[in-house]
PDB file of N, CA and C in Angstrom:
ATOM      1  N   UNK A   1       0.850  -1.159   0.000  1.00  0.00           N
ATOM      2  CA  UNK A   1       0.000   0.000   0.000  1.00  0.00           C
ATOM      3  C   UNK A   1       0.906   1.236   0.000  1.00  0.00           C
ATOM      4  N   UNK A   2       0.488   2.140  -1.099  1.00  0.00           N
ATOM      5  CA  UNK A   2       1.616   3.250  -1.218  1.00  0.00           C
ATOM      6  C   UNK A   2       1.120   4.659  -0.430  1.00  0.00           C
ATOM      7  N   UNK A   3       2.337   4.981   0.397  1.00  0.00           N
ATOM      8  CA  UNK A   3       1.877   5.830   1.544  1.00  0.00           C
ATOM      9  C   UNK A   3       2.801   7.686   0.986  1.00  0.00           C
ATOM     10  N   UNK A   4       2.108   8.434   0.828  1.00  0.00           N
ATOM     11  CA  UNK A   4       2.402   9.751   0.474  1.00  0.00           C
ATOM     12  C   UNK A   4       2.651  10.452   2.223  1.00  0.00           C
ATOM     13  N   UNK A   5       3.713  11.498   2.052  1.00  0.00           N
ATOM     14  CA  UNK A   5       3.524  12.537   3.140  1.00  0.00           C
ATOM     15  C   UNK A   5       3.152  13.924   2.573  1.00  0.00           C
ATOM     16  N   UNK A   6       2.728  14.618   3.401  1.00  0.00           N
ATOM     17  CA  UNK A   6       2.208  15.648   3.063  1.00  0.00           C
ATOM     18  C   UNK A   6       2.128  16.933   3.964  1.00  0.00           C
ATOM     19  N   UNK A   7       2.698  17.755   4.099  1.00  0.00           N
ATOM     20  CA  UNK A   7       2.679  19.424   4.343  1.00  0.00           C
ATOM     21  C   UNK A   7       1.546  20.222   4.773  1.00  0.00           C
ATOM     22  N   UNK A   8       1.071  20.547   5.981  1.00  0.00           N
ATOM     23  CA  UNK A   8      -0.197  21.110   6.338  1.00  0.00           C
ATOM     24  C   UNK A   8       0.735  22.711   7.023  1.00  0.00           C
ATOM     25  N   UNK A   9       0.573  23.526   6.438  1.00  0.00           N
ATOM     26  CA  UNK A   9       0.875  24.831   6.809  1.00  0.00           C
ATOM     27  C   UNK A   9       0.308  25.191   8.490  1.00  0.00           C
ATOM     28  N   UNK A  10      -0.619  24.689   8.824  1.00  0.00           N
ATOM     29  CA  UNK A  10      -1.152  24.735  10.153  1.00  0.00           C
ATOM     30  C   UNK A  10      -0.831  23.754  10.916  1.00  0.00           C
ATOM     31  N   UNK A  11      -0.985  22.329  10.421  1.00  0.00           N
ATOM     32  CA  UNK A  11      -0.722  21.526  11.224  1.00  0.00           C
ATOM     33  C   UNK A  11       0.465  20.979  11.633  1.00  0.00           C
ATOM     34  N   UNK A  12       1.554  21.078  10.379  1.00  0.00           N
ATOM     35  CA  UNK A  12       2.480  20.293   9.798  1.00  0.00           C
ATOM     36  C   UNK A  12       2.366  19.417   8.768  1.00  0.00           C
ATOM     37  N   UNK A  13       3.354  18.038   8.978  1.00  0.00           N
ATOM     38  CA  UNK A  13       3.523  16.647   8.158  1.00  0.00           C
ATOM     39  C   UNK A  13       2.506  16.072   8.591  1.00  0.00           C
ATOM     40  N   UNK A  14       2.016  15.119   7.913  1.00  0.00           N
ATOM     41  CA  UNK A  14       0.735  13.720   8.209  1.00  0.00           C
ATOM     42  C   UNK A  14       1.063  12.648   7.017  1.00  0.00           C
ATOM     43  N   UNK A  15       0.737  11.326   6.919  1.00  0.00           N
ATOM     44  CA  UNK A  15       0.657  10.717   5.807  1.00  0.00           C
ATOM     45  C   UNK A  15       0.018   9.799   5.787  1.00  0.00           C
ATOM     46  N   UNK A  16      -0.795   9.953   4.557  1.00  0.00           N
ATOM     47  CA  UNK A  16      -1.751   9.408   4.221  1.00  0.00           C
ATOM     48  C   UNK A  16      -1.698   7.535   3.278  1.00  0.00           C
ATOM     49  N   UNK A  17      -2.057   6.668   3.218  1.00  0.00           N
ATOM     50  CA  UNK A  17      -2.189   5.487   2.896  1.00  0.00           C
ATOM     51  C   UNK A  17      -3.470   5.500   1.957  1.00  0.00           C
ATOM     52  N   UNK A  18      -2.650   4.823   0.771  1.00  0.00           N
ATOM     53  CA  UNK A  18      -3.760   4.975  -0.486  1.00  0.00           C
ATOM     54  C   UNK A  18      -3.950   3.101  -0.680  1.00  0.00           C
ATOM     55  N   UNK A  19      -4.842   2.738  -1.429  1.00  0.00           N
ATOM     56  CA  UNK A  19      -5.319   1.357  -1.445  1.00  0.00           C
ATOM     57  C   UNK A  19      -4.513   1.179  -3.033  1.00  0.00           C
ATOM     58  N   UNK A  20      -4.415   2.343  -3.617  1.00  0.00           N
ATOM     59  CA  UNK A  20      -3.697   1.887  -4.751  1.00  0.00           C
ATOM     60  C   UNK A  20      -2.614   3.096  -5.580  1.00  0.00           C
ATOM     61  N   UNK A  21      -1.796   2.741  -6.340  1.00  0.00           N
ATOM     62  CA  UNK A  21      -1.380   4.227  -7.107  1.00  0.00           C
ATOM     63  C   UNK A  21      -1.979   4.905  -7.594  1.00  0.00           C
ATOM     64  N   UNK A  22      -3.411   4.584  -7.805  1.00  0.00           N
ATOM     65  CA  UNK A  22      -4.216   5.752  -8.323  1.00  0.00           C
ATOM     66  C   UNK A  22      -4.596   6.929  -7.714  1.00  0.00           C
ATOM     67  N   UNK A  23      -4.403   6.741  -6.546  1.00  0.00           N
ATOM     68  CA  UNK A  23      -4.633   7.494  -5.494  1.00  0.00           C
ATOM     69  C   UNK A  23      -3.953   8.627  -5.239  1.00  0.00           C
ATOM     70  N   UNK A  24      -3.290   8.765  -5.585  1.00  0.00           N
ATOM     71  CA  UNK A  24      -1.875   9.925  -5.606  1.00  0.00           C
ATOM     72  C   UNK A  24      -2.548  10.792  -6.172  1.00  0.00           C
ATOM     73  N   UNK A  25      -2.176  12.140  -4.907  1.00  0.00           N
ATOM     74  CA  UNK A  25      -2.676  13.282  -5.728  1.00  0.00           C
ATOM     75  C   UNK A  25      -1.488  14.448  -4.986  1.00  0.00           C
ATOM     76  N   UNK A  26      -1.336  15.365  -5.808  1.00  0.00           N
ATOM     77  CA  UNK A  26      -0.450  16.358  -5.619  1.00  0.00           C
ATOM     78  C   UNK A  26      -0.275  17.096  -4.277  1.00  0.00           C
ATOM     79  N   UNK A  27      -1.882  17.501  -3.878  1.00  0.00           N
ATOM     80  CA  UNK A  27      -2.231  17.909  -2.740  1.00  0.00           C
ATOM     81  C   UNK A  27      -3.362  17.192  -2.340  1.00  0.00           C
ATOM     82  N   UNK A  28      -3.446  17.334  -0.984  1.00  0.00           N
ATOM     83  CA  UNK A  28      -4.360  16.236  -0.105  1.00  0.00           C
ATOM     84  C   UNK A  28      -5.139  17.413   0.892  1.00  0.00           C
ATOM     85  N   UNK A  29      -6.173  16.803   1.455  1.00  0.00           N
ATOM     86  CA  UNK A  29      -6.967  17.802   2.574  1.00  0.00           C
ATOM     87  C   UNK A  29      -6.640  17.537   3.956  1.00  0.00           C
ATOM     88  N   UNK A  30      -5.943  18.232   4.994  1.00  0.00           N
ATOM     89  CA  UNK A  30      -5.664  18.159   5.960  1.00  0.00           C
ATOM     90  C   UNK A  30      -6.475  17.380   7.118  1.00  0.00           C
ATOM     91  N   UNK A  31      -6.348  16.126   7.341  1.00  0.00           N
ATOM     92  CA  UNK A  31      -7.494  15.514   8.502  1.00  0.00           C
ATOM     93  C   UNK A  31      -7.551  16.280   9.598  1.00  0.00           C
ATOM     94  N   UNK A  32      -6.982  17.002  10.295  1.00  0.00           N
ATOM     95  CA  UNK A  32      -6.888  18.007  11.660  1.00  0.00           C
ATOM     96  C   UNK A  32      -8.283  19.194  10.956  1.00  0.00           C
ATOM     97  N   UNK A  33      -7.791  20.175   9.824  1.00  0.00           N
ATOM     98  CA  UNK A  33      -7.592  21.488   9.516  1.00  0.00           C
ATOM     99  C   UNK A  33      -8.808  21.664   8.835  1.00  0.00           C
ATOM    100  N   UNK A  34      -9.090  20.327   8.037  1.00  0.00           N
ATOM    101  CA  UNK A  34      -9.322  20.266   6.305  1.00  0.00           C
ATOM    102  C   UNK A  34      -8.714  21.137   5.337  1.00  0.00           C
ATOM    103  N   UNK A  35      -7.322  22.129   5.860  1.00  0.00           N
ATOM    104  CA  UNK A  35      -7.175  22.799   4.969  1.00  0.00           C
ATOM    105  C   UNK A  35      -6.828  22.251   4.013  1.00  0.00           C
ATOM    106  N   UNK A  36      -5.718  22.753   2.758  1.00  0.00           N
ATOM    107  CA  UNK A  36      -4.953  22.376   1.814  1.00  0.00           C
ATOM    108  C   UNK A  36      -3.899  21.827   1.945  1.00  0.00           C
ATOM    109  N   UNK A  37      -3.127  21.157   1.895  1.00  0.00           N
ATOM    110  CA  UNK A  37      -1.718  20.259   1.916  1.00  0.00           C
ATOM    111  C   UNK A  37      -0.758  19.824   0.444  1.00  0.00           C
ATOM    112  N   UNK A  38       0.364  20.408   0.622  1.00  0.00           N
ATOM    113  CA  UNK A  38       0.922  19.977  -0.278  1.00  0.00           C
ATOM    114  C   UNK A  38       1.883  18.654  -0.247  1.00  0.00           C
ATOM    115  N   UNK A  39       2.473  18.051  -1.019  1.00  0.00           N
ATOM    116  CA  UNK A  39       3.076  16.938  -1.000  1.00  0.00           C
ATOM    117  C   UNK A  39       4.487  17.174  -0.437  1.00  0.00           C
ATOM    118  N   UNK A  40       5.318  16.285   0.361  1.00  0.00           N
ATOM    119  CA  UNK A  40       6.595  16.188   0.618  1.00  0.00           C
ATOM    120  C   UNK A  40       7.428  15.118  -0.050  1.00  0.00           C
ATOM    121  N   UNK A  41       8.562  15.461  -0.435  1.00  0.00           N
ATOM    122  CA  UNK A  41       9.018  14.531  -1.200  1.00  0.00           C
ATOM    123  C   UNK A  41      10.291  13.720  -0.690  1.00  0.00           C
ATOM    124  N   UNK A  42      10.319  12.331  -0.108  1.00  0.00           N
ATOM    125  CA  UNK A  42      11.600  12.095   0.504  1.00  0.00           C
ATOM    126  C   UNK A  42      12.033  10.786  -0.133  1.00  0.00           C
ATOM    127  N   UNK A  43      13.158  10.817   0.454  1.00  0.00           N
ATOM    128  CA  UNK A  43      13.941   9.788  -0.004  1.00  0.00           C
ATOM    129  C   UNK A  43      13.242   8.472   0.304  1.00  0.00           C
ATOM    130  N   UNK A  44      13.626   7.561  -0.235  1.00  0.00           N
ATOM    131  CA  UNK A  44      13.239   5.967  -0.575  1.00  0.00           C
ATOM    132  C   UNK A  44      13.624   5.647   0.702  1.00  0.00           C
ATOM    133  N   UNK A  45      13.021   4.488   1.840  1.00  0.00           N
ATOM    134  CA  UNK A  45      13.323   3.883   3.045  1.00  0.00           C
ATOM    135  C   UNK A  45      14.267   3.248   2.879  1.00  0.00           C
ATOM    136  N   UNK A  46      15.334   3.717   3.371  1.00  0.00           N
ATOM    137  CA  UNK A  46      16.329   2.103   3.292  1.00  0.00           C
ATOM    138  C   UNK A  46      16.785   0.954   4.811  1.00  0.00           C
ATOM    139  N   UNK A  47      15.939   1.742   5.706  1.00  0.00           N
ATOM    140  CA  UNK A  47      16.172   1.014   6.720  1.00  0.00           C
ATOM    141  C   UNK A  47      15.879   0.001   6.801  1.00  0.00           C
ATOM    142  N   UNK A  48      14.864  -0.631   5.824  1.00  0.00           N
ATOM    143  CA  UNK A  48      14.687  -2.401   5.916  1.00  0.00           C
ATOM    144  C   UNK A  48      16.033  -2.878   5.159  1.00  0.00           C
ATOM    145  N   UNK A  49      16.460  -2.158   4.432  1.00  0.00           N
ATOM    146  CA  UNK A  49      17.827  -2.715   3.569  1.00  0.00           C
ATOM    147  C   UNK A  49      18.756  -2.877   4.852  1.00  0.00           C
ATOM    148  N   UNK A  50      19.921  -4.035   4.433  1.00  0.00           N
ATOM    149  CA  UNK A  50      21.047  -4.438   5.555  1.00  0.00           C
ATOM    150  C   UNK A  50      21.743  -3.094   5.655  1.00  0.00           C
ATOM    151  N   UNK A  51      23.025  -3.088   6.580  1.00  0.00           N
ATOM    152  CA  UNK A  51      23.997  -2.286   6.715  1.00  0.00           C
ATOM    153  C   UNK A  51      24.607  -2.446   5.714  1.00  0.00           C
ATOM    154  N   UNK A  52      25.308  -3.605   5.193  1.00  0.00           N
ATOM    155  CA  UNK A  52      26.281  -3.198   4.130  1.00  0.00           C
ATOM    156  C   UNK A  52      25.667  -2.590   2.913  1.00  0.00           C
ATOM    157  N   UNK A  53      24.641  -2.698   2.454  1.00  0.00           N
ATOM    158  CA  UNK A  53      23.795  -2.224   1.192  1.00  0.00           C
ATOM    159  C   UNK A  53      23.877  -1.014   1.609  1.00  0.00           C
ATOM    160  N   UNK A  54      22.789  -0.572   2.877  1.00  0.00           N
ATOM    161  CA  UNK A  54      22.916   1.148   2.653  1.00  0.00           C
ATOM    162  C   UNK A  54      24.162   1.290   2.547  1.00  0.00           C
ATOM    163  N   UNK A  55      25.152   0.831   3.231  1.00  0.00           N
ATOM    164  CA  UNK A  55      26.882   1.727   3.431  1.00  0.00           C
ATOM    165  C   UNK A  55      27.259   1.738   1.894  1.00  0.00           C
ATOM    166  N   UNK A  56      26.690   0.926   0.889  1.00  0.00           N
ATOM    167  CA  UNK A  56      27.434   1.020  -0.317  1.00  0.00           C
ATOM    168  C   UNK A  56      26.361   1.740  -1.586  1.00  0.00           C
ATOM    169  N   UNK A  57      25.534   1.750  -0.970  1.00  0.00           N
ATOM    170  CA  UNK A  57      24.331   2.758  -1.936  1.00  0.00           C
ATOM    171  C   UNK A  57      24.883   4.166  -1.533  1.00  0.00           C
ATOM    172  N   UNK A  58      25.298   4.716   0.133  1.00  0.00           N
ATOM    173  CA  UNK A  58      25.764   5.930   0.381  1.00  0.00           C
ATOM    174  C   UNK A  58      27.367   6.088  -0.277  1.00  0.00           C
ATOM    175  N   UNK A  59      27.676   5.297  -0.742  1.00  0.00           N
ATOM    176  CA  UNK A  59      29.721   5.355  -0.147  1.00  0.00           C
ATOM    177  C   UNK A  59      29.185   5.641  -2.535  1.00  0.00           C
ATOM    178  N   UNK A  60      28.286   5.544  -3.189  1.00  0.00           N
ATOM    179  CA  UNK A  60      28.115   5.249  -4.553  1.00  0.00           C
ATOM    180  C   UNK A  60      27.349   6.528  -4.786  1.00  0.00           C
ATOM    181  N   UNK A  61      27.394   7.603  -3.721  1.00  0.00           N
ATOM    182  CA  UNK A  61      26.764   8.793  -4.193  1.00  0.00           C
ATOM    183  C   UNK A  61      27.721   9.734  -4.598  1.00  0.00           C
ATOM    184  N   UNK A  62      29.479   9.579  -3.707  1.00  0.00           N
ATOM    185  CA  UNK A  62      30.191  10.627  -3.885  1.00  0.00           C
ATOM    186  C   UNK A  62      31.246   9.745  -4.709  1.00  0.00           C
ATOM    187  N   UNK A  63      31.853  10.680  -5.856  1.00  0.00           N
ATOM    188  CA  UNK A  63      32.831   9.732  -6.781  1.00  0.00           C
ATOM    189  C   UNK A  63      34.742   9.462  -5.723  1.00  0.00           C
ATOM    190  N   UNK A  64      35.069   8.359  -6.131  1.00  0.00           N
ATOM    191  CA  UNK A  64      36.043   7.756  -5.362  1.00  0.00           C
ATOM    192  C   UNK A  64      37.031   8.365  -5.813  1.00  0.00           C
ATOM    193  N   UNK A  65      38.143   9.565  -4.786  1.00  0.00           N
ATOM    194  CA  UNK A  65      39.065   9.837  -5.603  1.00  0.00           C
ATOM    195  C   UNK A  65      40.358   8.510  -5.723  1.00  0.00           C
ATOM    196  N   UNK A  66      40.993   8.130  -6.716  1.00  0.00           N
ATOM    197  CA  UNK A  66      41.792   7.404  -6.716  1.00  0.00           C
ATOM    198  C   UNK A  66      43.282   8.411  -7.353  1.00  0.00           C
ATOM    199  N   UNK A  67      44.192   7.585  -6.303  1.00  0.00           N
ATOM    200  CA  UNK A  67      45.562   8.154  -6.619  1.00  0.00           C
ATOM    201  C   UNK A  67      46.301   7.449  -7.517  1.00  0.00           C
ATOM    202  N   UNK A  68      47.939   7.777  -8.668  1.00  0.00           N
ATOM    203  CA  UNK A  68      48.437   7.511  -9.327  1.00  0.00           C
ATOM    204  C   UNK A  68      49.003   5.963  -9.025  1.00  0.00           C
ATOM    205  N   UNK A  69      49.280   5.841  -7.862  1.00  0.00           N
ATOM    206  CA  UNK A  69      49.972   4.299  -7.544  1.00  0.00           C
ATOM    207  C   UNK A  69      48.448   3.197  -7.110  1.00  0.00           C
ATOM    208  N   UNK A  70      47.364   3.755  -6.970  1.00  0.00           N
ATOM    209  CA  UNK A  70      46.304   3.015  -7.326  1.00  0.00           C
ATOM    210  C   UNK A  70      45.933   2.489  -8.624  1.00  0.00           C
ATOM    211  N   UNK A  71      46.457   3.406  -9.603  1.00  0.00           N
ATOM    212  CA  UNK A  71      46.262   2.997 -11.152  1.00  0.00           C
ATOM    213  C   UNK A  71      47.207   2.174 -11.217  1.00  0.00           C
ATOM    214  N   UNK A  72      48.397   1.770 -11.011  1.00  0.00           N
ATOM    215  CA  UNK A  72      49.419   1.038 -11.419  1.00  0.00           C
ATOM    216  C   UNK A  72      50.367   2.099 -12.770  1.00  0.00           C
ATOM    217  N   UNK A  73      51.226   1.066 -12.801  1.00  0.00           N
ATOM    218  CA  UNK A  73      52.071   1.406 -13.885  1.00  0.00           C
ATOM    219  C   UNK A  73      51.388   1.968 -14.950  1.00  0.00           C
ATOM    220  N   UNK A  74      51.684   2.756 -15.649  1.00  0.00           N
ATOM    221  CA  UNK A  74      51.400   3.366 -17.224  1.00  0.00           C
ATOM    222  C   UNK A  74      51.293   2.678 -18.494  1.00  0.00           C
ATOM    223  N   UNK A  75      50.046   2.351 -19.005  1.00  0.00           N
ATOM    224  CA  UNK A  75      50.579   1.456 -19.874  1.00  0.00           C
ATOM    225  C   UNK A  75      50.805   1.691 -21.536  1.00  0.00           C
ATOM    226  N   UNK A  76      51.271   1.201 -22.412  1.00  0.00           N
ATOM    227  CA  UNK A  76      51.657   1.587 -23.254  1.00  0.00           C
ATOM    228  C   UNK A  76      50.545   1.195 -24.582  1.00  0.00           C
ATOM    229  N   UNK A  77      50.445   2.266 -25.334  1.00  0.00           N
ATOM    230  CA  UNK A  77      49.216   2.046 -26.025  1.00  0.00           C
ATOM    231  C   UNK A  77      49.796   1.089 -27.293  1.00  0.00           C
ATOM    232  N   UNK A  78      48.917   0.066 -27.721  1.00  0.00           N
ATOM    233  CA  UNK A  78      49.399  -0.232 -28.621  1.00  0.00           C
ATOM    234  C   UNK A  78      48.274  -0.625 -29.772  1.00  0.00           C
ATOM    235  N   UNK A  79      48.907  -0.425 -30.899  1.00  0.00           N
ATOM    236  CA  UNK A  79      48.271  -0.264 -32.551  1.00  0.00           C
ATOM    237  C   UNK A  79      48.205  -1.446 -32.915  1.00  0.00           C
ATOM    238  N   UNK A  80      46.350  -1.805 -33.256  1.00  0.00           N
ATOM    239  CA  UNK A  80      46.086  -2.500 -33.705  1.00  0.00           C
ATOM    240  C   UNK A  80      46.315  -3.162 -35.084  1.00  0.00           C
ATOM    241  N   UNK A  81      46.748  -4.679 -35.306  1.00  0.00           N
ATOM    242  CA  UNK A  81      47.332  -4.454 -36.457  1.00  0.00           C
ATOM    243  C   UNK A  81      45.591  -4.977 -37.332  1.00  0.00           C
ATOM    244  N   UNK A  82      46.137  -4.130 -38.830  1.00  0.00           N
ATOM    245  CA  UNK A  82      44.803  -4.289 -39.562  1.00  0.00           C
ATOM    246  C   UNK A  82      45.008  -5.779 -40.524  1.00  0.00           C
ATOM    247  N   UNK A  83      44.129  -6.122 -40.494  1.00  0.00           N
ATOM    248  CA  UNK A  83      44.255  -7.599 -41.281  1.00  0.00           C
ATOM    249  C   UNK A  83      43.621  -7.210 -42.565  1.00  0.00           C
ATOM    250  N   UNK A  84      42.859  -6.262 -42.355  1.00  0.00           N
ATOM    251  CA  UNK A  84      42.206  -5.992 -44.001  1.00  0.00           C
ATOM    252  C   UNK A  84      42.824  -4.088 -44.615  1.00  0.00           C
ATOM    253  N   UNK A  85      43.650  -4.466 -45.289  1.00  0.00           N
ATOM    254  CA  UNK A  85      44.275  -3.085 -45.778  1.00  0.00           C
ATOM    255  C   UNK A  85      43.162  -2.330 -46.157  1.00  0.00           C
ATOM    256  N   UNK A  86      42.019  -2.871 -46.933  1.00  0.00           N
ATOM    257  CA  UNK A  86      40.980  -2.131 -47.509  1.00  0.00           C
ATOM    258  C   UNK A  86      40.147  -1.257 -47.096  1.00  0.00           C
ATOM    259  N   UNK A  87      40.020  -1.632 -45.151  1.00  0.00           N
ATOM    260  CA  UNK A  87      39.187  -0.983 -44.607  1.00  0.00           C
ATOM    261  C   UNK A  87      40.137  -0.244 -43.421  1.00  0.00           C
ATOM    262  N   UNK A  88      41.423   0.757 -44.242  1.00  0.00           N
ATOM    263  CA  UNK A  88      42.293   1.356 -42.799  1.00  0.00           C
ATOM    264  C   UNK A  88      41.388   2.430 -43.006  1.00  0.00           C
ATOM    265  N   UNK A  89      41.412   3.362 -41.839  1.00  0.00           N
ATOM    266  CA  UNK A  89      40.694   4.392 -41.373  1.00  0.00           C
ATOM    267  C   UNK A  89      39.022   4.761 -41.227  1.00  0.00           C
ATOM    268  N   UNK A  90      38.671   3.267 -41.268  1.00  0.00           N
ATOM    269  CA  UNK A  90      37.455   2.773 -40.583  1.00  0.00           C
ATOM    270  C   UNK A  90      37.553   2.743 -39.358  1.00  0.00           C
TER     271      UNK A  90
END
């Protein structure tokens, strides 16, 4: 069952439980207020996910700097040889 949160200027956050995706709507009516409510938008739960998953879904947001002796040695480019003369600079 897909559960929306939602923004009540008077009340605060609340969230609501829909029976299906059709249900989704941009703004919702405040159960306290009845005012207007807009939608909040958050991140995906990952607390049912293990520790090592979140640690490597978080550690896969920022890029890894790697240093020169991490790359290894330099390697040397080398030219493919062409077996068909007909098609060089394809």
């Amino acid at each position: 069952m897909p559960s929306y949160t939602f923004n009540c200027s008077h009340c605060g956050e609340f969230t609501l439980y829909f029976k299906s995706m059709a249900g989704y709507k941009g703004e919702a009516q405040c159960p306290d207020c009845q005012g207007a409510a807009t939608r909040v938008y958050l991140p995906p739960n990952l607390y049912s996910y293990s520790k090592e998953l979140r640690t490597r879904i978080e550690k896969g947001m920022e890029p890894r700097r790697v240093t020169r002796e991490e790359l290894g040695p330099k390697q040397r480019r080398v030219k493919p040889q062409v077996n068909r003369p007909w098609q060089v600079g394809h």
